[in-house]
C-alpha atoms as a PDB file:
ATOM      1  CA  UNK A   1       2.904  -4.951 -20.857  1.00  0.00           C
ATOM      2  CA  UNK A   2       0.781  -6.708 -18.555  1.00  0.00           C
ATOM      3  CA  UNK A   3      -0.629 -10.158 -17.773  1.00  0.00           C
ATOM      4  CA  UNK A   4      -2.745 -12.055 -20.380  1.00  0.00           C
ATOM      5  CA  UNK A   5      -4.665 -13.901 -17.038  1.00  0.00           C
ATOM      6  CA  UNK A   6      -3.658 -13.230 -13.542  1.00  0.00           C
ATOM      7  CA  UNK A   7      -0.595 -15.193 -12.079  1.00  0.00           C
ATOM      8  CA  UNK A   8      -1.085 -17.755 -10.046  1.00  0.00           C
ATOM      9  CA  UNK A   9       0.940 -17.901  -6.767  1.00  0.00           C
ATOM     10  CA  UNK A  10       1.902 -20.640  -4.399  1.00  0.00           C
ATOM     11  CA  UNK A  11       2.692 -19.962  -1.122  1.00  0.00           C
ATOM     12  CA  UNK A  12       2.012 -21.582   2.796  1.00  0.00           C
ATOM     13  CA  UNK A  13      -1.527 -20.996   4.180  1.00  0.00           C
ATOM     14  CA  UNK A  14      -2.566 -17.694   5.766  1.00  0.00           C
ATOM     15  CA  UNK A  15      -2.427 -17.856   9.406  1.00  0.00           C
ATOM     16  CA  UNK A  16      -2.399 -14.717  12.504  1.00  0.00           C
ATOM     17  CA  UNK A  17      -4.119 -12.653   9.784  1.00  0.00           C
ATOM     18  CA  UNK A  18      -1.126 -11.306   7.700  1.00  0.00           C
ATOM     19  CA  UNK A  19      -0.759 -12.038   3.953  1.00  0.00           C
ATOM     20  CA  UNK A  20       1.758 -15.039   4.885  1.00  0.00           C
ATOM     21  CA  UNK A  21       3.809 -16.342   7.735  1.00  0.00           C
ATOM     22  CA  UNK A  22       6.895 -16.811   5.546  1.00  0.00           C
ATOM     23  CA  UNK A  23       8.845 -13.655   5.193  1.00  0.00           C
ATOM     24  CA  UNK A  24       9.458 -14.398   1.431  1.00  0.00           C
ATOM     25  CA  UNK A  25       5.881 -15.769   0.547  1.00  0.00           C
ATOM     26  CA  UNK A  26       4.728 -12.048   2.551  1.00  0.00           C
ATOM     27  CA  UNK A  27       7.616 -10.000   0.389  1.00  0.00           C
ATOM     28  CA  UNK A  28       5.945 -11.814  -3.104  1.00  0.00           C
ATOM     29  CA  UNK A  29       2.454 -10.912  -2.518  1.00  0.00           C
ATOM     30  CA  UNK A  30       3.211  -7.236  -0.846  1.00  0.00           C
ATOM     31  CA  UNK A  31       5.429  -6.942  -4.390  1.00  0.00           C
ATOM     32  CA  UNK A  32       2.068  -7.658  -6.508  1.00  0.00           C
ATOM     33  CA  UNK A  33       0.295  -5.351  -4.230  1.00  0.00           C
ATOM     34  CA  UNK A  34       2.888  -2.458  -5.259  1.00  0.00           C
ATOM     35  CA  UNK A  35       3.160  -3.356  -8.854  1.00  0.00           C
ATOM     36  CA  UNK A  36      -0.046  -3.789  -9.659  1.00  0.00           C
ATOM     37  CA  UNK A  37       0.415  -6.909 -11.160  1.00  0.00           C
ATOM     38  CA  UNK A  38      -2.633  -9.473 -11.728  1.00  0.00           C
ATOM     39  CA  UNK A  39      -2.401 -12.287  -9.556  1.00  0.00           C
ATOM     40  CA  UNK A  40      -4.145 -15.346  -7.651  1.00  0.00           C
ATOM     41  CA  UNK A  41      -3.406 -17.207  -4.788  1.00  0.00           C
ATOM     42  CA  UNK A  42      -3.793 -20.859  -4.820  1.00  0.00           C
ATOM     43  CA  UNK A  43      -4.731 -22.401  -2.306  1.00  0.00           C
ATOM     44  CA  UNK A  44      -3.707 -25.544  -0.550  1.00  0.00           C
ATOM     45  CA  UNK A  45      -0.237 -26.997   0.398  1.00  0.00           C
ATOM     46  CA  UNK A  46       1.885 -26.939  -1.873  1.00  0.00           C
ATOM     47  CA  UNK A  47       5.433 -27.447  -0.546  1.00  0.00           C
ATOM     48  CA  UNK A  48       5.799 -30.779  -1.952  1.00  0.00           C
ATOM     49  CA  UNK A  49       4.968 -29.481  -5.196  1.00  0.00           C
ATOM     50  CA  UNK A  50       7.502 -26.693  -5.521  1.00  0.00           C
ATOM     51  CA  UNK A  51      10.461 -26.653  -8.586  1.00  0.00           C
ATOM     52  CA  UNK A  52      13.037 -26.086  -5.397  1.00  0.00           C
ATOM     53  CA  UNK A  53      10.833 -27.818  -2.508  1.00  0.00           C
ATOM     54  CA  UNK A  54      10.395 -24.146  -1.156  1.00  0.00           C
ATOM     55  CA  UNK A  55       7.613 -21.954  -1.205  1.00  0.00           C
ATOM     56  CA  UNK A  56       6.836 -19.236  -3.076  1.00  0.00           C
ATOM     57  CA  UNK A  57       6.502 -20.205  -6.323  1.00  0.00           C
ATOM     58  CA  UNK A  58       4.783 -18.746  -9.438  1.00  0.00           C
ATOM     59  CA  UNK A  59       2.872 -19.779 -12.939  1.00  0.00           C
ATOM     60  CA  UNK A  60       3.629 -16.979 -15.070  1.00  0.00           C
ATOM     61  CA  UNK A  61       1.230 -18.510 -18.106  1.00  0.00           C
ATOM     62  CA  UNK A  62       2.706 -21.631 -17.553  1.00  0.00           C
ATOM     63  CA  UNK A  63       6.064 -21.081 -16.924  1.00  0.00           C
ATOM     64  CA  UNK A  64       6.608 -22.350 -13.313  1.00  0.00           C
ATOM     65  CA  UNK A  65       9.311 -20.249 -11.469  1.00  0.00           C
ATOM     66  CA  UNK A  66      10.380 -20.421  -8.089  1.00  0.00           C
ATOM     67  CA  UNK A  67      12.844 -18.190  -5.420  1.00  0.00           C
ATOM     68  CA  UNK A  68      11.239 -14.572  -4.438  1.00  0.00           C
ATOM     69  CA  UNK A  69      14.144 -12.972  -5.509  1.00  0.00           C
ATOM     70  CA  UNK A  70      14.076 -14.796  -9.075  1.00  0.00           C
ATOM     71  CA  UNK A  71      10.564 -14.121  -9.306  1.00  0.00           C
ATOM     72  CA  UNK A  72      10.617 -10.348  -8.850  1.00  0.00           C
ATOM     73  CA  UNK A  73      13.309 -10.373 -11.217  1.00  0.00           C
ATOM     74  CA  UNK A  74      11.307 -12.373 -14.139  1.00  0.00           C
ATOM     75  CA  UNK A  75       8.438  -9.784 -13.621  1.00  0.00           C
ATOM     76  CA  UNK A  76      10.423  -6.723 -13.657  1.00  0.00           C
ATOM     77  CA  UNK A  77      11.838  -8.098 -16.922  1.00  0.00           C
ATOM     78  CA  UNK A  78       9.221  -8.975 -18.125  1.00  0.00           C
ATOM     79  CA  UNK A  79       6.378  -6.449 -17.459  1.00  0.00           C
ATOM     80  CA  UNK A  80       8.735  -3.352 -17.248  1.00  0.00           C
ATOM     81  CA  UNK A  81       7.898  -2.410 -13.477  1.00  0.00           C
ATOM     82  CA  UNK A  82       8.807   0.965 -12.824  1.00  0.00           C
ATOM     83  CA  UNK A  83       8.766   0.559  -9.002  1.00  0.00           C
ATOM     84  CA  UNK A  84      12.683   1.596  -8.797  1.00  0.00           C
ATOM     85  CA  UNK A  85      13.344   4.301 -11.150  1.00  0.00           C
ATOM     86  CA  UNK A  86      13.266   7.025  -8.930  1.00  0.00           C
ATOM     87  CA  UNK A  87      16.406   5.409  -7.114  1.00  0.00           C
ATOM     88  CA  UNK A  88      20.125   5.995  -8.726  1.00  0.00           C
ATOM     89  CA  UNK A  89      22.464   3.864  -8.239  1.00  0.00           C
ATOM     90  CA  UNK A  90      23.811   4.595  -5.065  1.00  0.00           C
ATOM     91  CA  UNK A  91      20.379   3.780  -3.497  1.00  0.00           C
ATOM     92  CA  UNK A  92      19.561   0.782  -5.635  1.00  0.00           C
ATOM     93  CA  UNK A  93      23.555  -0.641  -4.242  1.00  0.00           C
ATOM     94  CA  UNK A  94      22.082   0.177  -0.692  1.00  0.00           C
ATOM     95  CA  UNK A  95      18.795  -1.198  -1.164  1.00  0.00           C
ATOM     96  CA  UNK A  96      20.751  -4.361  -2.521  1.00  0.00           C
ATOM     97  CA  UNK A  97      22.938  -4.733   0.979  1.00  0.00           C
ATOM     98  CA  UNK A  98      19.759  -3.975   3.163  1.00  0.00           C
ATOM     99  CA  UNK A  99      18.129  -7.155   0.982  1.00  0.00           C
ATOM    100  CA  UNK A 100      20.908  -9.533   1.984  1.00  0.00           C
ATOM    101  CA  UNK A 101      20.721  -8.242   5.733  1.00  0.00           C
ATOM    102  CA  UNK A 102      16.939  -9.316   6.103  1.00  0.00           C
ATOM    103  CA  UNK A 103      17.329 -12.413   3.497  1.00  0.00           C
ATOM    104  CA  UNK A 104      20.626 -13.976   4.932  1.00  0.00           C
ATOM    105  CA  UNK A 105      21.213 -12.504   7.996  1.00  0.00           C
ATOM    106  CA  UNK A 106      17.953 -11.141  10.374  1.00  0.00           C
ATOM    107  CA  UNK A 107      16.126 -14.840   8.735  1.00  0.00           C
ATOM    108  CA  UNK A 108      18.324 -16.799  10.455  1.00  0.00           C
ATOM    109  CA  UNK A 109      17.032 -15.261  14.430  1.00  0.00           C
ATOM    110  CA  UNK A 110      13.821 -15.426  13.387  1.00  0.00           C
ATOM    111  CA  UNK A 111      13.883 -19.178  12.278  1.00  0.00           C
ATOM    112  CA  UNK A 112      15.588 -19.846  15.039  1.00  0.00           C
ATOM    113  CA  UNK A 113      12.984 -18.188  17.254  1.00  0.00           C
ATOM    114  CA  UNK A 114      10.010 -19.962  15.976  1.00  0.00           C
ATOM    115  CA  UNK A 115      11.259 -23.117  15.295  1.00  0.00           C
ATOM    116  CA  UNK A 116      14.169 -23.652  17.439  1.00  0.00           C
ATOM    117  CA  UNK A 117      13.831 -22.162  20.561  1.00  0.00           C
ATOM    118  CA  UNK A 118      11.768 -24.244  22.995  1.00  0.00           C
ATOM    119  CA  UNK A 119       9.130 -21.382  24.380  1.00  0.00           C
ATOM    120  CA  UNK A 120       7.948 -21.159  20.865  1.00  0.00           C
ATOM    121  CA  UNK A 121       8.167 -25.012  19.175  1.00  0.00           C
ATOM    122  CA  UNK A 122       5.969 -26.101  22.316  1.00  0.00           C
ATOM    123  CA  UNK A 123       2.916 -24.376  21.320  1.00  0.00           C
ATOM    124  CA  UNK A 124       3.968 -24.280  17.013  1.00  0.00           C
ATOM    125  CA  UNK A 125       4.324 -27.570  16.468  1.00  0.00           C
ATOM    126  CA  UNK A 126       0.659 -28.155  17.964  1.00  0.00           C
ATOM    127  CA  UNK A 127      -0.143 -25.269  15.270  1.00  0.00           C
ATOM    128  CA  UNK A 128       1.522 -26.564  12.286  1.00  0.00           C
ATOM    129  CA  UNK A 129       0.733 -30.310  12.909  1.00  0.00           C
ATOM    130  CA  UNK A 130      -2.196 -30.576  15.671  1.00  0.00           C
ATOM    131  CA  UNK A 131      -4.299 -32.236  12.904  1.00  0.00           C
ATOM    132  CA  UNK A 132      -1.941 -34.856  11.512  1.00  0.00           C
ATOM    133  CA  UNK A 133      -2.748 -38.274  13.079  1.00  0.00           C
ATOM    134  CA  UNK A 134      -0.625 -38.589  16.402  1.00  0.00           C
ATOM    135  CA  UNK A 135       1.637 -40.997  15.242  1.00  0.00           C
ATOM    136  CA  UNK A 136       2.303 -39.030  11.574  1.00  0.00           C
ATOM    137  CA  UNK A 137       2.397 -36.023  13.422  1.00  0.00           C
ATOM    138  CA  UNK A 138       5.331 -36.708  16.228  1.00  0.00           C
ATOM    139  CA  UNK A 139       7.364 -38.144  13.010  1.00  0.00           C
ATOM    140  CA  UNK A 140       6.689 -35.320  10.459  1.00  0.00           C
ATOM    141  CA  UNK A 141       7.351 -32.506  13.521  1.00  0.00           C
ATOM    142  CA  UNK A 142      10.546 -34.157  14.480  1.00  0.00           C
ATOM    143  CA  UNK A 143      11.728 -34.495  11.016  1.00  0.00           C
ATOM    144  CA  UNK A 144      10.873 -30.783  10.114  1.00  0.00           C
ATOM    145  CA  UNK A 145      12.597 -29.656  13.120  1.00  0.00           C
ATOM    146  CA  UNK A 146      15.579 -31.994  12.452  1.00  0.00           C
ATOM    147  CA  UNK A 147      15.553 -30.470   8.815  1.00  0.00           C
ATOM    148  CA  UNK A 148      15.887 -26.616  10.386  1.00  0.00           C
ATOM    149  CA  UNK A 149      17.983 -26.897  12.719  1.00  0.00           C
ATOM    150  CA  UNK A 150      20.640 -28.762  10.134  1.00  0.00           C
ATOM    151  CA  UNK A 151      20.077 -25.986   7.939  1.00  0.00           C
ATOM    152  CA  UNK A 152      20.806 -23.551  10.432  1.00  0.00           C
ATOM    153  CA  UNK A 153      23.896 -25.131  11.765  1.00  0.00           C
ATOM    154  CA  UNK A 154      25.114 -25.818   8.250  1.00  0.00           C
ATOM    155  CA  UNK A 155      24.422 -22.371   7.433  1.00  0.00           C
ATOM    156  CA  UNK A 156      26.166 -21.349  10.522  1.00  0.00           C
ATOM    157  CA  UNK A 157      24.546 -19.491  12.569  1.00  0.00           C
ATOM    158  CA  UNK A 158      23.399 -22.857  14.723  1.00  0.00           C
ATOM    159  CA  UNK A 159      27.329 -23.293  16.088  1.00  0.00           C
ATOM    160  CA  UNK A 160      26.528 -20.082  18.021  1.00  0.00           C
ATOM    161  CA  UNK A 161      24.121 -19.794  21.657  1.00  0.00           C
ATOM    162  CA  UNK A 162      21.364 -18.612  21.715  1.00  0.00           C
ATOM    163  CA  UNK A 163      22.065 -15.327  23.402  1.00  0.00           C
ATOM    164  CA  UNK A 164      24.341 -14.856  20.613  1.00  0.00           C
ATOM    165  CA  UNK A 165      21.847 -15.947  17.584  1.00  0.00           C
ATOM    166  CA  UNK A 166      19.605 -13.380  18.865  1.00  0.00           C
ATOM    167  CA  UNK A 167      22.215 -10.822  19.257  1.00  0.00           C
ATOM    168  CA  UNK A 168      23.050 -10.691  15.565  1.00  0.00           C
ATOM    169  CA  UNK A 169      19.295 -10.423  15.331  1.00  0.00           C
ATOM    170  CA  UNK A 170      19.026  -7.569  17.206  1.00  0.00           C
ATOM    171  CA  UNK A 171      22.135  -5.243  15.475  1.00  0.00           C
ATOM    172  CA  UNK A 172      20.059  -6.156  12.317  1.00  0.00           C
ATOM    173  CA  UNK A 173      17.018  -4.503  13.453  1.00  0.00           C
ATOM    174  CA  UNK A 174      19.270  -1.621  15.197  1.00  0.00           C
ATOM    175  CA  UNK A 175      20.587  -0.933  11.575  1.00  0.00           C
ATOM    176  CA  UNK A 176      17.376  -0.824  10.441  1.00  0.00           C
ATOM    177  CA  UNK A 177      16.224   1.207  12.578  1.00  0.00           C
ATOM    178  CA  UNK A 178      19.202   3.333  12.119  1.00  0.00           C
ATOM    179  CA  UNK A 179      18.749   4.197   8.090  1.00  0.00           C
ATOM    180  CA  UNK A 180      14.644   4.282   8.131  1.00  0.00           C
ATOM    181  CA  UNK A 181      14.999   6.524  10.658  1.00  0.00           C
ATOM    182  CA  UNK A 182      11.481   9.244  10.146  1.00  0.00           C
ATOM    183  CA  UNK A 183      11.462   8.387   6.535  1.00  0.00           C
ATOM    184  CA  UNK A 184       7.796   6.498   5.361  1.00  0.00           C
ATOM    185  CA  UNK A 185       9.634   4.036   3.176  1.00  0.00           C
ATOM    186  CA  UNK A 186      12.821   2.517   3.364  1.00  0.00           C
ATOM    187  CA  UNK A 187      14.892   4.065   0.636  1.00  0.00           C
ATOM    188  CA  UNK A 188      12.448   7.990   1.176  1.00  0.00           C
ATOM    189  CA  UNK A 189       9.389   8.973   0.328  1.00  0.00           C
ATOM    190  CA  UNK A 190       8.084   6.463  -2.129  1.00  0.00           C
ATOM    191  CA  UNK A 191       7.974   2.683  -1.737  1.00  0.00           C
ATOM    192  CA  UNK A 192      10.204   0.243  -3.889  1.00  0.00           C
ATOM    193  CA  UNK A 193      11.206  -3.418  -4.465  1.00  0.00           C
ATOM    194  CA  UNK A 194      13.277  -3.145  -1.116  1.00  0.00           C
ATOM    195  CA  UNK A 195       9.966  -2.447   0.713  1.00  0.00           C
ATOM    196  CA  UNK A 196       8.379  -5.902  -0.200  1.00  0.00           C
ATOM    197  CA  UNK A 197      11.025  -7.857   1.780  1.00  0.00           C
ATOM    198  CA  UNK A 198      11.453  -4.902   4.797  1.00  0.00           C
ATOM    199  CA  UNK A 199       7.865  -5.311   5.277  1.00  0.00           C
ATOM    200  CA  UNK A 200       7.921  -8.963   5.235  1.00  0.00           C
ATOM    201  CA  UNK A 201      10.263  -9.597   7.684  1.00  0.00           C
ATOM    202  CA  UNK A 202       9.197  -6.797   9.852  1.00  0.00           C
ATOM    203  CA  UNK A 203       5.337  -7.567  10.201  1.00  0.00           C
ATOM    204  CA  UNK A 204       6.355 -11.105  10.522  1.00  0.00           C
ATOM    205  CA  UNK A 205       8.466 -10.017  13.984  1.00  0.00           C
ATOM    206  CA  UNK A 206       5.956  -7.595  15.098  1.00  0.00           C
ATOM    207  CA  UNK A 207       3.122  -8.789  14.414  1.00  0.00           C
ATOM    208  CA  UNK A 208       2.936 -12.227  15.347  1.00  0.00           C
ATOM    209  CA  UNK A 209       2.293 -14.183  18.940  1.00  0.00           C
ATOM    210  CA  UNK A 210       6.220 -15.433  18.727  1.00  0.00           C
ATOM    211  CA  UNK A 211       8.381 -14.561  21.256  1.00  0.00           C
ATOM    212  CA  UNK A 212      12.147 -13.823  21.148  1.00  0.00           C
ATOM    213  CA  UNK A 213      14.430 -11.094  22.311  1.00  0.00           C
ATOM    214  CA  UNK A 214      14.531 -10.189  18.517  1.00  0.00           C
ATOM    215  CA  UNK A 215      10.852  -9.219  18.856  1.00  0.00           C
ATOM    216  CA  UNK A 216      10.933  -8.004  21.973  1.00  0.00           C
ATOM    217  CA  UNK A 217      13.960  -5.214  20.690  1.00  0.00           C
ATOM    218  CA  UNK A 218      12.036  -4.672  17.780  1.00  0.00           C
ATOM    219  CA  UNK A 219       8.604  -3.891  19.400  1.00  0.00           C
ATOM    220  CA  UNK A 220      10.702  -1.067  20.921  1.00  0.00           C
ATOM    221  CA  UNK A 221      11.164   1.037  17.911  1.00  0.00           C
ATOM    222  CA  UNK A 222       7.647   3.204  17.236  1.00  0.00           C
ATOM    223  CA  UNK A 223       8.896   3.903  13.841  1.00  0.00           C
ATOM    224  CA  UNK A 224       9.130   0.066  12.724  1.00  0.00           C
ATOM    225  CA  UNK A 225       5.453  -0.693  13.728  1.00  0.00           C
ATOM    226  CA  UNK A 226       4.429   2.648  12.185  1.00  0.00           C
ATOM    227  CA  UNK A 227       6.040   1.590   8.987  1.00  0.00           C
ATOM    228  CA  UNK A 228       4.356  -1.753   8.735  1.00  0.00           C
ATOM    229  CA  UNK A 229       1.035   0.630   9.710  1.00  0.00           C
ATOM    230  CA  UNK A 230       2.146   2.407   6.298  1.00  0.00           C
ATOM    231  CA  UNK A 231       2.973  -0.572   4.114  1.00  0.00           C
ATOM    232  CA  UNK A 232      -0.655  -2.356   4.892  1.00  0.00           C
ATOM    233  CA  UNK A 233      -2.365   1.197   4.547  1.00  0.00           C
ATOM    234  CA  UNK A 234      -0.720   1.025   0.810  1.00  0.00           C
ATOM    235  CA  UNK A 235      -0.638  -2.605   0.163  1.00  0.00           C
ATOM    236  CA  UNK A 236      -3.601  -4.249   1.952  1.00  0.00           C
ATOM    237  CA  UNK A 237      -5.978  -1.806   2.860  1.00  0.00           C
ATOM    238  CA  UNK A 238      -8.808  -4.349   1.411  1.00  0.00           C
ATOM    239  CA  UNK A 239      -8.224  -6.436   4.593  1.00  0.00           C
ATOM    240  CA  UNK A 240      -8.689  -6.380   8.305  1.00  0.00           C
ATOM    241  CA  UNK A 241      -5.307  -5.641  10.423  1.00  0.00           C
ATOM    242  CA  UNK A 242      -3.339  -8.722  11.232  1.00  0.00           C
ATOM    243  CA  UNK A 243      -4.710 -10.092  14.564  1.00  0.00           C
ATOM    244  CA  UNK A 244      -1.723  -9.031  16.831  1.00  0.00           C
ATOM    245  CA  UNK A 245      -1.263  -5.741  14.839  1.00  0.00           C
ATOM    246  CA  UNK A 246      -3.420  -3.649  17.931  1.00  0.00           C
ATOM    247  CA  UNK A 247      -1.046  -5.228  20.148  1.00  0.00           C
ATOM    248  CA  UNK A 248       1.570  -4.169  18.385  1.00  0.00           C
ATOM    249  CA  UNK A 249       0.337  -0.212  18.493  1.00  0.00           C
ATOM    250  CA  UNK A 250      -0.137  -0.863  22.256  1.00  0.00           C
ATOM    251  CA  UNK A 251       3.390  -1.724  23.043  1.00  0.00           C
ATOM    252  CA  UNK A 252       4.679   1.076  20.707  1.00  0.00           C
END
């Protein structure tokens, strides 16, 4: 079964060349792009507009769904995906932990790092909010920091420094590391639903102008950048390279 019209998907504006800057609007589109699936960005901000005041969201012929997670799952129920049946369940258990790691565990670092940490909010804030009128823009920049950093602390990973935030980033991306090992996708040889959010976090460390110990371990590991290399090869070959991907290769 497939589409009756292409679905339409909200998500942040594109920015540094890569699909999106938020790991989970990147993950959505990069699962279209291995499905198959019909679909059409929107464009425009639409934060204020989503179900759960998060981005991304969907309009599956009018039915307005938001979460990445949820999402994938109402399309794999829906249009019978078979981008997971050559795992068994073993894999599709692993697949499930590695999910968690990046979703609720390496996301917390890399927050932190561009929002939180001073050498990056300096020049991001100017990014996100340069064009807001001056007064607007010193409220609505305080307020969204004040907003992250409560959620970080009340998820708590904020109680800790931040030698030791970054620390727990960087065992995530050593375990990473660890199981990809030579393998060109995540779970072997073919890609799956896992991919999508490995691929979203990862391009969204390496391939960005952010800077963070997380990023700097990361940009240590050949195999990760080759692996985003991979993913955009099979996902987004009908685009340019992100604009710090060459960088990237050069520091591999």
């Amino acid at each position: 079964m497939s589409p009756t019209a292409p679905i339409k998907l909200y998500q942040f504006p594109l920015m540094w060349g890569l699909p999106n800057i938020s790991p989970f609007c990147m993950k959505l589109e990069t699962y279209f792009r291995l499905t198959g699936l019909p679909y059409e960005v929107i464009k425009g901000d639409h934060v204020f507009r989503a179900p759960k005041r998060k981005l991304p969201f969907i309009d599956d012929n009018g039915q307005i769904i938001a979460d990445s997670s949820i999402i994938i799952q109402h399309l794999k129920t829906r249009y019978n995906d078979q981008l997971d049946d050559h795992l068994d369940a073993t894999d599709r258990a692993v697949a499930h932990a590695f999910q968690r790691m990046f979703e609720e565990s390496l996301y917390w670092p890399t927050l932190y790092g561009r929002w939180l940490d001073d050498r990056n909010w300096s020049w991001m804030r100017g990014l996100f909010f340069g064009k807001l009128p001056p007064v607007v823009r010193q409220l609505v920049q305080t307020l969204a920091q004040r907003k992250l950093r409560r959620d970080c602390v009340g998820q708590g990973m904020g109680h800790h420094t931040p030698e030791q935030i970054y620390a727990f980033g960087c065992k995530d991306i050593d375990a990473v590391v660890a199981f990809l090992g030579d393998k060109p996708f995540f779970m072997g040889n073919q890609p799956c639903t896992l991919d999508a959010t490995v691929f979203g976090f990862l391009a969204n460390l390496l391939w960005t102008p952010v800077k963070s110990p997380v990023i700097d371990h990361a940009r240590q590991y050949p195999q990760l950048n080759a692996y985003c290399h991979r993913m955009w090869a099979r996902c987004f070959a009908d685009r340019p390279l992100p604009d710090h991907a060459y960088q990237a290769v050069a520091q591999s």
